[in-house]
Protein backbone atom coordinates (compact mmCIF):
# COMPACT_ATOMS: atom_id res chain seq x y z
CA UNK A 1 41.23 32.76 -6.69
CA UNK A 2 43.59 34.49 -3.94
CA UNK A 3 47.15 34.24 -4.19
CA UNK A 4 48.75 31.85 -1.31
CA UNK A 5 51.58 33.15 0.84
CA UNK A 6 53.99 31.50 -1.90
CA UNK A 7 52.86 33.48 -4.93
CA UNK A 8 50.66 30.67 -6.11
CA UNK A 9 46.86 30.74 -6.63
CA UNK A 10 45.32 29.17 -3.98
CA UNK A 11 42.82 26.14 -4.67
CA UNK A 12 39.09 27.16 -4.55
CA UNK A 13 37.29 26.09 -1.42
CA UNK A 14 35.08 23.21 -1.89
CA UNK A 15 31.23 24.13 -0.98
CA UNK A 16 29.85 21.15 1.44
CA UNK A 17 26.18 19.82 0.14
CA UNK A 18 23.62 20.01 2.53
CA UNK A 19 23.52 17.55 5.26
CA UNK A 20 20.60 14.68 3.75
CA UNK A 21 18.10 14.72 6.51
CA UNK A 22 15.33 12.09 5.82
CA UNK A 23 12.75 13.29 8.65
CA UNK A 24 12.97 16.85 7.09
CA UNK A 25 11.76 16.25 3.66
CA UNK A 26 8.07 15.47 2.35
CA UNK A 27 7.23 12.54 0.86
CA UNK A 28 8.04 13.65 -2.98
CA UNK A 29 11.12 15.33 -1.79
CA UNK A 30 12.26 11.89 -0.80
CA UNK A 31 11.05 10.40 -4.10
CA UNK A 32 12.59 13.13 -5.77
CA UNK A 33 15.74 12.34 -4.10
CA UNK A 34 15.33 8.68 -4.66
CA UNK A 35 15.73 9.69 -8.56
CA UNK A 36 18.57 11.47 -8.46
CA UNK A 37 20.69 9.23 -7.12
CA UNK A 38 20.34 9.42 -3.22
CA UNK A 39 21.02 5.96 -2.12
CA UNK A 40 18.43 6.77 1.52
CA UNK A 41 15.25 8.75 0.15
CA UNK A 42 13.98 5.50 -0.92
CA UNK A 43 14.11 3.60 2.16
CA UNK A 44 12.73 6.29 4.07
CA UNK A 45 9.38 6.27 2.03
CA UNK A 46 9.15 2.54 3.06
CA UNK A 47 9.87 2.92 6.72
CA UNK A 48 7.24 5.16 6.76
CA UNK A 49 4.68 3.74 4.94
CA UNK A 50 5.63 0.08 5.38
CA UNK A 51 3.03 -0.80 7.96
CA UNK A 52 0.32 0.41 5.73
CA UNK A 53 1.38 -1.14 2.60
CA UNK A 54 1.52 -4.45 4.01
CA UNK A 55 -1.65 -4.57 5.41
CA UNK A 56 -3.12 -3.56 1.73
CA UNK A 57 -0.86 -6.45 0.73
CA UNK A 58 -2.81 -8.35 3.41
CA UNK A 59 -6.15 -7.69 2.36
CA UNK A 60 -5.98 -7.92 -1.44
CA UNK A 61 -4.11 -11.10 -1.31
CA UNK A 62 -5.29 -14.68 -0.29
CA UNK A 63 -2.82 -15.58 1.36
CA UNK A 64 0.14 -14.57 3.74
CA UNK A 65 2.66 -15.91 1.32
CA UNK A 66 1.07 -13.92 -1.86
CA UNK A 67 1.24 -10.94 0.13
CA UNK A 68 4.95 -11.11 0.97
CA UNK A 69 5.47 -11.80 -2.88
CA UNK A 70 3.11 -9.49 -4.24
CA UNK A 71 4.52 -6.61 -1.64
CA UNK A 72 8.06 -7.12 -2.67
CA UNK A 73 7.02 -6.97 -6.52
CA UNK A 74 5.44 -4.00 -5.67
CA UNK A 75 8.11 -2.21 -3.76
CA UNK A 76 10.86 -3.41 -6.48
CA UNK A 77 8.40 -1.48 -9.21
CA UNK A 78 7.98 1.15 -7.56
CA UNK A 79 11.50 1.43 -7.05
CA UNK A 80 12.77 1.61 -10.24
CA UNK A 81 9.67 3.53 -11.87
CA UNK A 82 10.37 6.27 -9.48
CA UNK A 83 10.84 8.54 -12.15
CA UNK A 84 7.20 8.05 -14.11
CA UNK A 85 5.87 9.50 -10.59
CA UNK A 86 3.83 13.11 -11.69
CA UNK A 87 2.89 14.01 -8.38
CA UNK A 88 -0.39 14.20 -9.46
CA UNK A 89 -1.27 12.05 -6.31
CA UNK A 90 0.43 11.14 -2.78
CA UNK A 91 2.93 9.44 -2.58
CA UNK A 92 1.20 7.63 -0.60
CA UNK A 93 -2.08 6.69 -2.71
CA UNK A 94 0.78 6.04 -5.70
CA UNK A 95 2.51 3.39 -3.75
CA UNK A 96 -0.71 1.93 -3.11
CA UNK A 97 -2.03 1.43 -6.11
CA UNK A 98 1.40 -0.08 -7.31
CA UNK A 99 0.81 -3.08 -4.20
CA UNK A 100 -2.98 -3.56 -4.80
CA UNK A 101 -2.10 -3.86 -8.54
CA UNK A 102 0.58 -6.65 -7.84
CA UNK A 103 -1.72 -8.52 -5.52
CA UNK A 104 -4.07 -8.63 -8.46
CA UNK A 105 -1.71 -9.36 -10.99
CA UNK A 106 -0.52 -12.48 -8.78
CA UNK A 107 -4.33 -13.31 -8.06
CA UNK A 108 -4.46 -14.04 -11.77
CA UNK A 109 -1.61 -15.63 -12.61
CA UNK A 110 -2.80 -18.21 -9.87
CA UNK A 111 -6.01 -18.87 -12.24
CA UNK A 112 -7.24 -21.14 -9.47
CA UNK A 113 -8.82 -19.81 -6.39
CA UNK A 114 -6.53 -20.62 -3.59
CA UNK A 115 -8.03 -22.44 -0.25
CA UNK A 116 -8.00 -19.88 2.32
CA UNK A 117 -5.78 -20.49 5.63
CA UNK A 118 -7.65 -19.59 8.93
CA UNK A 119 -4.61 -20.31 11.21
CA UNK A 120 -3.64 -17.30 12.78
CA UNK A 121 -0.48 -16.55 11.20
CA UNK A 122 -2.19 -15.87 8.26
CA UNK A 123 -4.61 -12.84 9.54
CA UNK A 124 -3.28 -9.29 10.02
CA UNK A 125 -2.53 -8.23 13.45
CA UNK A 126 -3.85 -4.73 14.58
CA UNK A 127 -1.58 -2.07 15.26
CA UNK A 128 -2.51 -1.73 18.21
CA UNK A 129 -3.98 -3.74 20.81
CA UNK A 130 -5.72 -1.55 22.61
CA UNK A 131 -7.33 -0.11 19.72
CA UNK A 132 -10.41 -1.41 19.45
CA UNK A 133 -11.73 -0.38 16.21
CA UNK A 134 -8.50 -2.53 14.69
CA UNK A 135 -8.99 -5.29 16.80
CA UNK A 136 -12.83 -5.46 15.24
CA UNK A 137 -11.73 -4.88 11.94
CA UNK A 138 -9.16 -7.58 12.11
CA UNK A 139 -11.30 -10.00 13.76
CA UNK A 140 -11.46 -13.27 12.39
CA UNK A 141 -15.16 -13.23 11.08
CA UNK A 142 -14.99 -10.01 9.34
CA UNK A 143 -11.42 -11.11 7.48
CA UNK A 144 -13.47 -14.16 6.64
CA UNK A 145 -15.79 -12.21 5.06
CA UNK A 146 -13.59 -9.88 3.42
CA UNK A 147 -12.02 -12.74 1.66
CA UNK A 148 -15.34 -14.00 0.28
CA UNK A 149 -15.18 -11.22 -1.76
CA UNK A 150 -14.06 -11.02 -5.79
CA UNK A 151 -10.52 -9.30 -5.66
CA UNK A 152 -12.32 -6.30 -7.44
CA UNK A 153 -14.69 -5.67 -5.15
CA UNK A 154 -12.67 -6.33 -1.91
CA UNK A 155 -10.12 -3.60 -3.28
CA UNK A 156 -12.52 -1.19 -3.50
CA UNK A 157 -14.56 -1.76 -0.51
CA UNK A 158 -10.97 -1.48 1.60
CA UNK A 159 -9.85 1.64 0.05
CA UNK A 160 -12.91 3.38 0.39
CA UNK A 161 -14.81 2.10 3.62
CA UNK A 162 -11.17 0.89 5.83
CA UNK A 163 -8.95 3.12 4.53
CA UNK A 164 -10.89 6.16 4.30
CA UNK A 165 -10.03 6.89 0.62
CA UNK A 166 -12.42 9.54 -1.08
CA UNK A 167 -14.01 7.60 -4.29
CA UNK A 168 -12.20 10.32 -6.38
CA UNK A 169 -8.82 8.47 -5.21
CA UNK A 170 -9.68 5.07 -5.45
CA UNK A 171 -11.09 5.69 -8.84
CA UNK A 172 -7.56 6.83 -9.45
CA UNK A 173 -5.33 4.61 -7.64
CA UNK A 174 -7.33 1.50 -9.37
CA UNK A 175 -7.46 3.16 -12.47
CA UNK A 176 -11.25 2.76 -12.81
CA UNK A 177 -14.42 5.22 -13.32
CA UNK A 178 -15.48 6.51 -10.53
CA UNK A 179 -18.83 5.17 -11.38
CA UNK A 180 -17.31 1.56 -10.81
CA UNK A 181 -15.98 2.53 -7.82
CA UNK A 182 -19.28 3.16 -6.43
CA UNK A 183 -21.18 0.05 -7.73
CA UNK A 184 -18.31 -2.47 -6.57
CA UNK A 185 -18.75 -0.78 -3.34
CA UNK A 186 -22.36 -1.34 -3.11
CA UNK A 187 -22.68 -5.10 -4.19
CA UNK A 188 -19.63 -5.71 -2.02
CA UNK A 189 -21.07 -4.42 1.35
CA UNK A 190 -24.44 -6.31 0.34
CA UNK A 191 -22.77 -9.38 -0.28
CA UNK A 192 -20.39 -8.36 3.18
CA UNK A 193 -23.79 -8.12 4.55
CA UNK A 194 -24.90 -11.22 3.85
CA UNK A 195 -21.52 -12.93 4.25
CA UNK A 196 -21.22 -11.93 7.86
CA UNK A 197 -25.00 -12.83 8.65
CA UNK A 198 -23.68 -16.26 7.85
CA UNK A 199 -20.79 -16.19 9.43
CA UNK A 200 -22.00 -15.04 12.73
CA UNK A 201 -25.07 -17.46 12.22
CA UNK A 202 -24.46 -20.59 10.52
CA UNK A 203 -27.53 -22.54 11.88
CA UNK A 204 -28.97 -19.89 9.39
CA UNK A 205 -27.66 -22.23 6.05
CA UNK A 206 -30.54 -23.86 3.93
């Protein structure tokens, strides 16, 4: 320490931390962050994967109401299991697995099969209007169909064929064999199949 202009030892001069800049740190960075202590990082992840965890929410769960619950249980255990995180995955694919888990987990605990709501305020909205893959793939008769679905099956079906998940990942996000991956996906797009013939054709029912 330098002497001042009085004789004394001057006080050492406090380093500044680093600015904490959300929009330049990866996704684990944040997480990272998150765990030690930064009160942002966390928030970050969500506003930018928000929109994509809630439509997951959407499609695992029955209902609009589930998937509000089931995406806030989710978010709250991810939260404070930040830590467990290995970064053997995205962080990303992690937080999706921990939503399509809770919308499962709820499914259960309702034992009974819910009625499903077709008003519209209980469909997904695309993005994007004028996109018109999402507008298809939000329409009313595929959703329908999607629903018709056991949970298991529509899981895997969305990860792999909607969301463009390899079956390596969803095998890993749903903590299945990849093997089951690949046989829920073929009886549910047989069974989507035949759903949607139905749907699109009900003069067609016996």
């Amino acid at each position: 320490m330098n002497e001042d202009s009085r004789g004394g030892k001057s006080r050492p001069v406090a380093c500044r931390a680093r600015p904490f800049i959300p929009d330049e740190l990866s996704d684990i960075e944040l997480l990272r962050a998150h765990v030690g202590g930064q009160r942002h990082a966390f928030a970050e992840i969500l506003r930018r994967h928000n929109d994509h965890l809630w439509q997951t929410a959407l499609r695992t769960s029955y209902t609009r109401e589930d998937a509000a619950d089931s995406l806030q249980d989710a978010l709250l255990s991810a939260h404070r299991t930040a830590g467990s995180f290995r970064a053997e995955a995205e962080v990303r694919s992690w937080l999706h697995a921990i939503v399509v888990n809770a919308c499962l987990d709820r499914i259960r605990r309702n034992k009974t099969r819910r009625a499903i709501s077709l008003s519209p305020e209980t469909m997904p909205e695309p993005v994007d209007d004028r996109d018109e893959f999402a507008e298809l793939e939000m329409s009313l008769v595929v959703d329908r169909a999607l629903f018709s679905l056991p949970p298991d099956q529509r899981t895997a079906l969305v990860a792999i064929d909607l969301e463009g998940y390899s079956v390596a990942d969803a095998a890993a996000m749903l903590g299945v064999p990849e093997g089951t991956i690949k046989s829920r996906c073929a009886r549910a797009r047989q069974r989507l199949q035949e759903r949607l013939e139905f749907l699109r054709d009900p003069g067609n029912r016996k």
